[in-house]
Protein backbone atom coordinates (compact mmCIF):
# COMPACT_ATOMS: atom_id res chain seq x y z
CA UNK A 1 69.87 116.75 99.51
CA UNK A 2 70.31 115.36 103.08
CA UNK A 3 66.79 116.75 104.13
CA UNK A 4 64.68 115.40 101.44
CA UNK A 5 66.08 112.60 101.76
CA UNK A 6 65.62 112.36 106.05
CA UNK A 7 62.38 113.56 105.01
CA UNK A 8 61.80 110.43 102.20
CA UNK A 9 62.97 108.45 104.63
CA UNK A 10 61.08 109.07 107.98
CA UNK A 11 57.76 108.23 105.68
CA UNK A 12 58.72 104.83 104.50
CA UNK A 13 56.62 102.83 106.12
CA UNK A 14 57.62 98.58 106.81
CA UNK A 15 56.02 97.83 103.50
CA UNK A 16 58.25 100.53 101.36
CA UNK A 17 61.32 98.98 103.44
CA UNK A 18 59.88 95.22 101.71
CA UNK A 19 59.42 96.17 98.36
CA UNK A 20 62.76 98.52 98.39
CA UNK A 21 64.05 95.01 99.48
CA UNK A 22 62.48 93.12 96.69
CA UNK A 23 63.62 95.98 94.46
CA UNK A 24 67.45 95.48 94.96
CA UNK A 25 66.88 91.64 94.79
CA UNK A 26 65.49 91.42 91.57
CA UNK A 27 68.26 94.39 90.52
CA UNK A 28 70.90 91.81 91.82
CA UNK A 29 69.30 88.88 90.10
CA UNK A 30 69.22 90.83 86.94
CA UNK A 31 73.25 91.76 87.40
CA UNK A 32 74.01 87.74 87.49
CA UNK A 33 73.06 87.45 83.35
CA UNK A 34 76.01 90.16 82.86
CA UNK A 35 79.96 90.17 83.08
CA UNK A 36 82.16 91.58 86.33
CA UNK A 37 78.62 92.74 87.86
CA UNK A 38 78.91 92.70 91.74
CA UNK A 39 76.18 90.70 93.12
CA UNK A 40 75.50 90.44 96.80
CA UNK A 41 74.24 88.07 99.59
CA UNK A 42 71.15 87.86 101.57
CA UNK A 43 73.07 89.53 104.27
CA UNK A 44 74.92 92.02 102.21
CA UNK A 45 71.95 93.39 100.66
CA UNK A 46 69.74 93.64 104.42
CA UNK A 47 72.96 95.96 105.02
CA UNK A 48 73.27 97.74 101.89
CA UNK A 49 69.29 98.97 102.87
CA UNK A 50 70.01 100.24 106.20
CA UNK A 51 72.74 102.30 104.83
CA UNK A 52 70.56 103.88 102.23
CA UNK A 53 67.80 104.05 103.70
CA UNK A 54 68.93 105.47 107.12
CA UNK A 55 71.40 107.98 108.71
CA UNK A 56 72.90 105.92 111.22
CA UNK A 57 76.65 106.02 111.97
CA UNK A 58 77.81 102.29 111.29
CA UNK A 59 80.70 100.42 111.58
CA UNK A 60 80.33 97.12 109.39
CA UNK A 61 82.75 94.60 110.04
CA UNK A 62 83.58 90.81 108.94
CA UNK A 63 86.56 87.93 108.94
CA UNK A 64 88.38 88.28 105.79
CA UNK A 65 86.76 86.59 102.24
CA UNK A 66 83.09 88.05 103.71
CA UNK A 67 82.54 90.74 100.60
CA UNK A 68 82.76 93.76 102.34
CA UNK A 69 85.09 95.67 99.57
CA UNK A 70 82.02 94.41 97.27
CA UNK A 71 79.19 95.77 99.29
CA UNK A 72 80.98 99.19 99.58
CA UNK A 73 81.62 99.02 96.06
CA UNK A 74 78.06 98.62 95.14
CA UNK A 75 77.19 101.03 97.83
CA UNK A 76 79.09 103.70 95.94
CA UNK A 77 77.58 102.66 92.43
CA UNK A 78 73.57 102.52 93.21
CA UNK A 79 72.86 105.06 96.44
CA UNK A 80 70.92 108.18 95.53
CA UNK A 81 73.11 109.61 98.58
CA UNK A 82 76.63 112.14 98.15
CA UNK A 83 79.53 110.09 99.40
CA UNK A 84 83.07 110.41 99.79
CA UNK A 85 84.76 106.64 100.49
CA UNK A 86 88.38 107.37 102.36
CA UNK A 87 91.16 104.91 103.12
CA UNK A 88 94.21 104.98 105.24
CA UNK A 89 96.52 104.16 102.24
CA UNK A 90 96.83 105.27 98.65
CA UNK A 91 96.76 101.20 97.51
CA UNK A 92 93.71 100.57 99.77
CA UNK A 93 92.14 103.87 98.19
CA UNK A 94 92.71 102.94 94.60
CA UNK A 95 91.17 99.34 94.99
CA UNK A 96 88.08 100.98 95.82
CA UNK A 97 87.79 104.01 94.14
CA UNK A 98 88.05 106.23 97.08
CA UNK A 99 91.09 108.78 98.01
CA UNK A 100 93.32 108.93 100.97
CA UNK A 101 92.42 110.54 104.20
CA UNK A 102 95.46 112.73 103.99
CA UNK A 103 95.11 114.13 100.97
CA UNK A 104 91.13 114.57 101.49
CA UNK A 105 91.80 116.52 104.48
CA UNK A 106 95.82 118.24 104.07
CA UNK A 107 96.78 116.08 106.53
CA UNK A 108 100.46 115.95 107.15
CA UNK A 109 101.94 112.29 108.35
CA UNK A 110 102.64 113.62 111.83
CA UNK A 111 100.50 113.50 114.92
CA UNK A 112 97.31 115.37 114.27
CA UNK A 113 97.33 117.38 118.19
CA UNK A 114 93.65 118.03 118.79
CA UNK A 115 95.10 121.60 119.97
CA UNK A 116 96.32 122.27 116.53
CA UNK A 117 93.17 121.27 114.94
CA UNK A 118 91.19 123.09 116.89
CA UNK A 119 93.26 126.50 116.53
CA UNK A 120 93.95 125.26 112.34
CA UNK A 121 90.93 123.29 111.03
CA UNK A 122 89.90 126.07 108.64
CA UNK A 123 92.98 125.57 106.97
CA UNK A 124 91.96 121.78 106.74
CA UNK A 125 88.60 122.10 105.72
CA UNK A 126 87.26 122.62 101.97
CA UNK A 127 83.39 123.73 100.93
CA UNK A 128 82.87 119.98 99.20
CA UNK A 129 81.95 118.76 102.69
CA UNK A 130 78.86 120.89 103.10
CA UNK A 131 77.49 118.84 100.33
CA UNK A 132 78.56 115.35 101.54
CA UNK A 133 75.98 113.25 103.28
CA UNK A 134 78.27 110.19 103.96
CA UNK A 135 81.70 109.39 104.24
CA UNK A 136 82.57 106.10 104.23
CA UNK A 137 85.67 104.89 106.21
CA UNK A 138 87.68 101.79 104.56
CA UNK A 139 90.15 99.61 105.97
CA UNK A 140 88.97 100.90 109.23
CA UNK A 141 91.14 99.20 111.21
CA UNK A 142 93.92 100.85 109.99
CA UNK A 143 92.64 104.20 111.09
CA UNK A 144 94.32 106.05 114.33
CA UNK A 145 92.57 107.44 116.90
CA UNK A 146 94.18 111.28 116.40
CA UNK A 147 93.47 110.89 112.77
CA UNK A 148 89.87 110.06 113.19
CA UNK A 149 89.17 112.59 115.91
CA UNK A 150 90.77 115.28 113.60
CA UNK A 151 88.23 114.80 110.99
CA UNK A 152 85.59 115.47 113.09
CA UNK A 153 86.63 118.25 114.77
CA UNK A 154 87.67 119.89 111.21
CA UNK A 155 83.96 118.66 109.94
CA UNK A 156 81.96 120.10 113.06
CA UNK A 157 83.75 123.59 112.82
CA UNK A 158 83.67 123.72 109.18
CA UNK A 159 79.80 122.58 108.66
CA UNK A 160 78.80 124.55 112.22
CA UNK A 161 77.46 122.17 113.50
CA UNK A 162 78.16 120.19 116.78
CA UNK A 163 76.70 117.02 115.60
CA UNK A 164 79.03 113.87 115.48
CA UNK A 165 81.23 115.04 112.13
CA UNK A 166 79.47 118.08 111.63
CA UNK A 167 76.17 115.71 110.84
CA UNK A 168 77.53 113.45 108.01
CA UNK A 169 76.99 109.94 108.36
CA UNK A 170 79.84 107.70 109.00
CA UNK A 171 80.44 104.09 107.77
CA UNK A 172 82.96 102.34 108.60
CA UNK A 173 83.76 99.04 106.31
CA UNK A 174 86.79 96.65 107.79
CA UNK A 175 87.82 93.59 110.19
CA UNK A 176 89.07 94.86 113.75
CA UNK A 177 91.10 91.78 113.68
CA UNK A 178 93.30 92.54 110.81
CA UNK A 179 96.32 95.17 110.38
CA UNK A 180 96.31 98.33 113.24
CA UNK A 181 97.22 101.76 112.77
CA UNK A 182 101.03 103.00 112.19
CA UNK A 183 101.67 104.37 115.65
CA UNK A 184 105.65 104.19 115.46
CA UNK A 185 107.89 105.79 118.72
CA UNK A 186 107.25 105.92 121.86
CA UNK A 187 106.45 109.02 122.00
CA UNK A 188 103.67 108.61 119.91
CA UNK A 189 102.37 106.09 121.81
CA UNK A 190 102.30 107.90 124.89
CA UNK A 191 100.49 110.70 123.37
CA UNK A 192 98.06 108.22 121.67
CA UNK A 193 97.43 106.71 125.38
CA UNK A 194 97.18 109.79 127.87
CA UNK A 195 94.71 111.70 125.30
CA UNK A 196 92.40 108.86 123.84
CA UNK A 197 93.18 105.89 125.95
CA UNK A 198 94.26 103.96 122.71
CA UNK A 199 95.14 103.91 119.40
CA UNK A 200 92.33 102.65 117.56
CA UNK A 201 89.74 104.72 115.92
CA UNK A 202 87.37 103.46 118.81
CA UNK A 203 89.30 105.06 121.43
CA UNK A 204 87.79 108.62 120.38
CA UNK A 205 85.13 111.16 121.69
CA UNK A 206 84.21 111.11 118.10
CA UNK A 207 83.47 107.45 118.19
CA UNK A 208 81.95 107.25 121.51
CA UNK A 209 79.51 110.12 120.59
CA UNK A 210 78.63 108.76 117.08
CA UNK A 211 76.55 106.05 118.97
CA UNK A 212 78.24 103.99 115.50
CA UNK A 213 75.67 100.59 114.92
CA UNK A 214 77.28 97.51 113.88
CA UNK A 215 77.08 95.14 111.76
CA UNK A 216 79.06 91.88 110.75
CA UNK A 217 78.62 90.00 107.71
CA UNK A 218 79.47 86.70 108.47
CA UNK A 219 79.19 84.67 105.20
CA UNK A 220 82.83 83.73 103.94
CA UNK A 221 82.93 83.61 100.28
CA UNK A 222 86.53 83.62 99.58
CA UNK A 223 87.15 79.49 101.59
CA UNK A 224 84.84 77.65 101.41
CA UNK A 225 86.18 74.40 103.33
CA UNK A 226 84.85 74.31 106.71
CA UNK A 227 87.90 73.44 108.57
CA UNK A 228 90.25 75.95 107.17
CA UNK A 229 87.81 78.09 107.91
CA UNK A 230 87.97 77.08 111.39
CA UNK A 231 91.65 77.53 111.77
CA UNK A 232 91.73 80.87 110.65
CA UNK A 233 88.78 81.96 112.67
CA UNK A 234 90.63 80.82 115.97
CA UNK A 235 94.27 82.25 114.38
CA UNK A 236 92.09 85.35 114.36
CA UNK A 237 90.76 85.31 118.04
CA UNK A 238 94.47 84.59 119.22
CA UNK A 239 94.36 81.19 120.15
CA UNK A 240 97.90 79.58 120.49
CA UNK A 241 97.03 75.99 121.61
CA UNK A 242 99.43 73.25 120.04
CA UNK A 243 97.02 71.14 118.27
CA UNK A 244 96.29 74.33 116.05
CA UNK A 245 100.12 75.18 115.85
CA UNK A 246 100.06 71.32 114.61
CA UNK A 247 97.66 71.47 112.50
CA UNK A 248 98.94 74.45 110.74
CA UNK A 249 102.27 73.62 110.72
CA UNK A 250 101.62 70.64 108.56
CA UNK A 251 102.20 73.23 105.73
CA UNK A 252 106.04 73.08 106.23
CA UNK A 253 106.38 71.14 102.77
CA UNK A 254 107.72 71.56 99.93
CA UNK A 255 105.93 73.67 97.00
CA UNK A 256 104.39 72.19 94.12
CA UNK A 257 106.21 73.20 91.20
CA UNK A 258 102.93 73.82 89.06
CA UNK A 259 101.51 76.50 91.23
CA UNK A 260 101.81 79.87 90.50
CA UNK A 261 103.33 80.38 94.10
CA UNK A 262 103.40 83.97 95.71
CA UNK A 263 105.51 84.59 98.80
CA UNK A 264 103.92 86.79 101.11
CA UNK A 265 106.58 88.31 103.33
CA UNK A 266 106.79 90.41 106.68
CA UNK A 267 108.77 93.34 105.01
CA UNK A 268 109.55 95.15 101.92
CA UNK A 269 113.03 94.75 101.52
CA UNK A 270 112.30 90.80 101.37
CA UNK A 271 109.38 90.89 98.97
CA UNK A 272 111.99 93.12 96.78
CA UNK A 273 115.00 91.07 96.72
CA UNK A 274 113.22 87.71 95.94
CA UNK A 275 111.37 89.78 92.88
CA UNK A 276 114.72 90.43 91.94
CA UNK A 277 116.41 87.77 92.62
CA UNK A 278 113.61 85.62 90.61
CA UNK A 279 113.47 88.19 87.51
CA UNK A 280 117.72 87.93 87.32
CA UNK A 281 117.53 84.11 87.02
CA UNK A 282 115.58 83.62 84.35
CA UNK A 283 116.81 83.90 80.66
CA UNK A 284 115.48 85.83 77.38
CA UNK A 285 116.12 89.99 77.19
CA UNK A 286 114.35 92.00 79.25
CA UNK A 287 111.97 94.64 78.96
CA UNK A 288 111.56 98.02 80.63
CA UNK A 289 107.60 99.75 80.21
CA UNK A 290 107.37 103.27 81.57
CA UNK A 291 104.56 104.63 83.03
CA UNK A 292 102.97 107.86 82.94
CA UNK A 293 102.74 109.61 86.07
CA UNK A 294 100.58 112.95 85.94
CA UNK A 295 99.23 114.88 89.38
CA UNK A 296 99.71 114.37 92.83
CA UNK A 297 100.07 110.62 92.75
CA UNK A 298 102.83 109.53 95.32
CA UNK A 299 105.00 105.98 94.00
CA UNK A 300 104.45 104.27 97.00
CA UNK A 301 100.87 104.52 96.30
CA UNK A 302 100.76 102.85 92.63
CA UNK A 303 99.52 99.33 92.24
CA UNK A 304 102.81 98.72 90.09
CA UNK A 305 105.59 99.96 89.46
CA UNK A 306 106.56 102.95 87.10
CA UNK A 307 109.55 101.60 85.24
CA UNK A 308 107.76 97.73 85.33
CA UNK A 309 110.77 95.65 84.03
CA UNK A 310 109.49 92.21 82.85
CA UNK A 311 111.24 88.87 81.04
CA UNK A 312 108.75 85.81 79.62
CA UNK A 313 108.09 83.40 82.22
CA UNK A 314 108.03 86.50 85.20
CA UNK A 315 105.46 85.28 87.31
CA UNK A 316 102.81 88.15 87.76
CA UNK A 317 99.53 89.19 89.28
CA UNK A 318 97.17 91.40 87.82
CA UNK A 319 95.88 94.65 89.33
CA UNK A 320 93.03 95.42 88.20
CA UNK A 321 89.04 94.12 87.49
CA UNK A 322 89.06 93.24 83.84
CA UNK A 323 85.33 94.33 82.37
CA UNK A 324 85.39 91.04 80.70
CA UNK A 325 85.32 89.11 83.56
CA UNK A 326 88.58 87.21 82.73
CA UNK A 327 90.22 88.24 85.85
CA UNK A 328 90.07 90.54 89.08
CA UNK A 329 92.66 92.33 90.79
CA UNK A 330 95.34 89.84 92.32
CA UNK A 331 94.79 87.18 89.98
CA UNK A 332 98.45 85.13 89.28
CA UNK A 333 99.67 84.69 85.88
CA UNK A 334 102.99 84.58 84.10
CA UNK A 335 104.44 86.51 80.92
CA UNK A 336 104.26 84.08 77.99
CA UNK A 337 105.16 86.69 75.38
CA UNK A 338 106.90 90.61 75.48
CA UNK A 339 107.72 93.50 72.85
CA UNK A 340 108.26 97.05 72.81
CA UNK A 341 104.46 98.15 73.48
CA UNK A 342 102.74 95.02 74.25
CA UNK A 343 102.10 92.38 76.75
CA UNK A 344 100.80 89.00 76.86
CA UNK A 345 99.47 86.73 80.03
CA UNK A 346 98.74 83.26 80.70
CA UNK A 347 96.18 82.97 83.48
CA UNK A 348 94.80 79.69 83.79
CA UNK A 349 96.20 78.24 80.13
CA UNK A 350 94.37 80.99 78.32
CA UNK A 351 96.56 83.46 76.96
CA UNK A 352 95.62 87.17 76.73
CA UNK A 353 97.39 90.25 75.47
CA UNK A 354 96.38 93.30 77.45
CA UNK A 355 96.42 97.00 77.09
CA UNK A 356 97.30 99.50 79.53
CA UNK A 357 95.10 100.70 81.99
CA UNK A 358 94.33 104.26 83.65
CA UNK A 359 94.31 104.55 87.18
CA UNK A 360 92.63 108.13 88.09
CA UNK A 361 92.85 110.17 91.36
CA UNK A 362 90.21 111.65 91.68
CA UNK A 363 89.33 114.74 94.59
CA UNK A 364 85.82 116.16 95.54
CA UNK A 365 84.82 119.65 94.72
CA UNK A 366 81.23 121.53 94.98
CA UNK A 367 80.00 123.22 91.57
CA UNK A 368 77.68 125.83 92.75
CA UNK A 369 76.18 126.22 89.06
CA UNK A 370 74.73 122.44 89.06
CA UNK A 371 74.33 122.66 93.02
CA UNK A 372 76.01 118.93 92.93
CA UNK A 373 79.43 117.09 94.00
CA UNK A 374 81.57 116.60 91.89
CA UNK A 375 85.25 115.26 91.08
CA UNK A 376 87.51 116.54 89.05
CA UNK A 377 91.08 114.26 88.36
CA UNK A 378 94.15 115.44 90.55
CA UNK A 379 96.27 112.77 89.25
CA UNK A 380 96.36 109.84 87.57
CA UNK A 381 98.82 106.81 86.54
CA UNK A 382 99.15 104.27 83.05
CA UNK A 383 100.76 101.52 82.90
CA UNK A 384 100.49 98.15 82.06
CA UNK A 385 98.09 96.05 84.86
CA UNK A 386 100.51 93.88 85.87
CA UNK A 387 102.99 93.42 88.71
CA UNK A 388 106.07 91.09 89.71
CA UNK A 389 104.82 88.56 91.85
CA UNK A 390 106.73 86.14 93.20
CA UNK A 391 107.02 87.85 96.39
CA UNK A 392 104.80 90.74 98.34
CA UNK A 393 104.07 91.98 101.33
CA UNK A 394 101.67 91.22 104.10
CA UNK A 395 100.41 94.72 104.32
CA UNK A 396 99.97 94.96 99.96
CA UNK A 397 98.24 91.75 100.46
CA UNK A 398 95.32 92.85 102.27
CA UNK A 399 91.85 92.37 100.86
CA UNK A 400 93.44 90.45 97.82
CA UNK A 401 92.74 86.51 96.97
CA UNK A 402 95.16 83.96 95.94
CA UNK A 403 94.96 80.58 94.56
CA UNK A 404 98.21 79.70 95.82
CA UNK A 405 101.05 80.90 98.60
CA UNK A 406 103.93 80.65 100.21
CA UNK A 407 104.37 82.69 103.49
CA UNK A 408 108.08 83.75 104.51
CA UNK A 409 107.67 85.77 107.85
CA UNK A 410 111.22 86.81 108.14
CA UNK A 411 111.98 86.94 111.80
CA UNK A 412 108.59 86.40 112.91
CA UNK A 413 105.16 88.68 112.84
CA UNK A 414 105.39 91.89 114.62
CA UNK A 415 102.02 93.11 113.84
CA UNK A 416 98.66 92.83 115.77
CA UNK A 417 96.77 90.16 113.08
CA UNK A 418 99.80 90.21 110.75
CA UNK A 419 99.85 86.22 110.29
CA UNK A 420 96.01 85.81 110.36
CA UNK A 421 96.01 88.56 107.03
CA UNK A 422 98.55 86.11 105.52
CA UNK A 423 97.32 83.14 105.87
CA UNK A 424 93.27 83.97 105.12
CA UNK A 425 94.88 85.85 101.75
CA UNK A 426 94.14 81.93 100.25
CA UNK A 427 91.74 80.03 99.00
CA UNK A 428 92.48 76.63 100.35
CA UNK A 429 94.67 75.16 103.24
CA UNK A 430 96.43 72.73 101.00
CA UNK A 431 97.72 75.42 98.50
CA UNK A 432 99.75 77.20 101.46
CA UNK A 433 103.29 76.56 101.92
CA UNK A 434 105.12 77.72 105.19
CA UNK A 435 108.84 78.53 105.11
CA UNK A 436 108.62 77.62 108.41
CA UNK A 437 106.76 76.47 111.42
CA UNK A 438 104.39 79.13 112.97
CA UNK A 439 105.35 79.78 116.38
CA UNK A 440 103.30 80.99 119.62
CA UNK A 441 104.77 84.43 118.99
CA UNK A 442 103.59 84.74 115.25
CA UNK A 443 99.85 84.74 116.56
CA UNK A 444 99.09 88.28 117.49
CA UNK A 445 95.73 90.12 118.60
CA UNK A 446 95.39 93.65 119.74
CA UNK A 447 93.75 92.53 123.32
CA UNK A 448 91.89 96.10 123.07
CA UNK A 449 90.27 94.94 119.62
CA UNK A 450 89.24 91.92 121.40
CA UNK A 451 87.23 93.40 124.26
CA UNK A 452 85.96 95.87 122.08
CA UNK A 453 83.72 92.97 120.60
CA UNK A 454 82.88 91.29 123.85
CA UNK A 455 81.57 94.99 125.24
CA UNK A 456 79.54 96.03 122.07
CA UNK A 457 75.83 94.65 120.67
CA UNK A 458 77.05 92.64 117.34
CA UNK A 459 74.08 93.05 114.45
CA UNK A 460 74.16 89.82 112.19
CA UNK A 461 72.19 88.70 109.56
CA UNK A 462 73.93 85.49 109.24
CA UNK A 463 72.79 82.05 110.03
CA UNK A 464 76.14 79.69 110.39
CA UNK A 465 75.15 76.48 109.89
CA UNK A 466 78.16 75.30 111.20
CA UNK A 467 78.20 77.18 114.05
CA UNK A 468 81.66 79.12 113.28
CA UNK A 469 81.77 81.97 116.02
């Protein structure tokens, strides 16, 4: 497939580039008369062409709220192309309909020594990648350096060919700015240092040879108030002046008792014990749904939990796109009614009983009788599409929206970006609530990430109006 299509492709001329242009437009204009279509931007569509319509490595980044889970989404649904979409983590993988990059490639959740790999990457590699033209990398950011070198050592011995991952296309979708890699020890930093100079995904011969293009969509869709949008921009780049730690830190306030208030937390063990906590106090019997858990699906990975244990009035989110349109995944709501095999939601005054949905696993294989890839289920999870949700975590948060939080950060941020992820997870300034004040130390950036951007050519499509770097 990849050679009629370089071929297709190398004799477009500028005026097959136009009307493929005009093409997707009036495709996307068409999508706006139905429900829960995706429909992109100006800027996300210029994108979506060059990665159809070319083979260039690309890494295509943007602030949080700038659509990039949408454009990969609708990348996946309309390109003619055979694509694999990998993430770093099963939750990440399941939000986008993609798999995790160690179960893709038998990766165990050790260092992956390029040694190793060399001497083992047959043991790694499976016959579905001769048939892949792209893989596309989400949540990018999240990626380590031996992890992403791995894969293309595995892909250039298994395909034979020397080529940047074995001549597959790479596209990366994510903000450099938000969560890093899980690089815990010192030991594993040292390692991570003396043989790629980093940890990031960047740091890698891979990378460096891929001669990756890229791209930043810059239109924010998910705030659209210029000065929040301000303050998160410069949270992002690291500032730490006091007039922003002011400004912020006017959030210290009480909650309004009629929002549907999550608490994003720096840790696990404190989203947990408020869900209890919140689900002991209130009155009314309680109910206990089991899921179904088939395959090689790991619990961590679910979007909720297994034994989901519920009372009316639990405050909830959703977790998944309904088809109707009525809400997308990490939308808040609260129980208003419960029996033995059903479930009802309030989301904004409308109540709606729901059903349970399937979430599939699915894992690439080649058929050599229809000479195509294809995927075949290797596990899959039902369960109601709901989860507890007066508390979660900064890390489960990522790429979600919501209307309304509260941000407890425990001792303080440890992570590279950790507060910048919490705080751009909302819609408007006025609807967060700080436990308390920010401090200098809460505002992380990984000082690599940042002169990463500073040394590399930018593409944008975007014309800020407002001038918002």
């Amino acid at each position: 497939m990849k050679e009629t299509l370089i071929n297709t492709l190398n004799n477009l001329e500028k005026g097959d580039m136009n009307m493929n242009n005009n093409i997707n437009k009036e495709i996307n204009d068409l999508g706006k008369m139905g429900n829960n279509v995706i429909q992109l931007g100006e800027e996300q569509l210029k994108i979506y062409n060059i990665m159809e319509n070319t083979y260039d490595n690309m890494l295509i980044l943007g602030k949080a709220g700038t659509g990039k889970s949408e454009l990969l989404k609708y990348y996946k649904e309309h390109t003619i192309k055979s694509v694999l979409v990998v993430s770093p983590t099963g939750i990440a993988a399941l939000n986008v309909g993609g798999k995790t990059i160690h179960s893709t490639f038998r990766f165990d959740f050790g260092l992956q020594y390029k040694d190793k790999i060399l001497g083992e990457w047959f043991t790694h590699y499976d016959g579905v990648f001769d048939e892949i033209d792209t893989i596309i990398f989400d949540e990018i950011s999240m990626i380590r350096a031996d992890l992403f070198e791995a894969i293309n050592i595995i892909l250039q011995n298994g395909r034979k060919c020397i080529l940047p991952f074995g001549g597959i296309q790479v596209i990366g979708f994510g903000d450099l700015y938000q969560l890093p890699p899980v690089a815990k020890g010192e030991e594993t930093m040292r390692y991570l240092q003396d043989t790629y100079r980093g940890i990031m995904f960047y740091d890698t011969p891979a990378f460096q040879e891929g001669e990756f293009k890229i791209y930043e969509l810059g239109h924010i869709y998910r705030q659209s108030d210029f000065h929040f949008k301000n303050l998160l921009n410069r949270v992002r780049k690291g500032e730490k002046s006091k007039d922003l730690l002011d400004e912020l830190n006017k959030r210290v306030v009480i909650p309004d008792i009629n929002d549907n208030i999550i608490t994003i937390t720096s840790t696990k063990p404190i989203a947990d014990g408020i869900n209890k906590r919140k689900l002991d106090e209130l009155k009314g019997k309680e109910y206990t749904y089991t899921g179904i858990l088939e395959g090689n699906l790991k619990e961590n990975d679910l979007p909720t939990d297994v034994l989901l244990r519920l009372k009316e009035g639990s405050q909830i989110i959703m977790v998944v796109n309904d088809k109707k349109g009525r809400w997308v995944n990490g939308t808040a709501g609260t129980i208003s009614s419960l029996s033995d095999d059903s479930i009802t939601v309030k989301i904004r005054g409308i109540d709606y009983k729901i059903e349970r949905h399937t979430w599939d696993k699915l894992k690439p294989y080649y058929d050599e009788k229809t000479k195509k890839v294809e995927e075949y289920i290797e596990g899959s999870f039902k369960q109601f599409p709901v989860k507890l949700a007066w508390a979660t975590t900064v890390h489960r948060s990522q790429s979600k929206t919501y209307n309304s939080l509260l941000i407890d950060l425990g001792d303080g941020a440890f992570e590279d970006g950790q507060l910048y992820v919490a705080l751009s997870r909302c819609t408007s300034l006025d609807k967060i609530y700080l436990k308390k004040p920010i401090r200098p130390t809460d505002i992380k950036v990984n000082k690599s990430v940042v002169n990463f951007m500073k040394t590399h050519e930018i593409i944008s499509f975007y014309e800020d109006e407002n001038n918002l770097a």
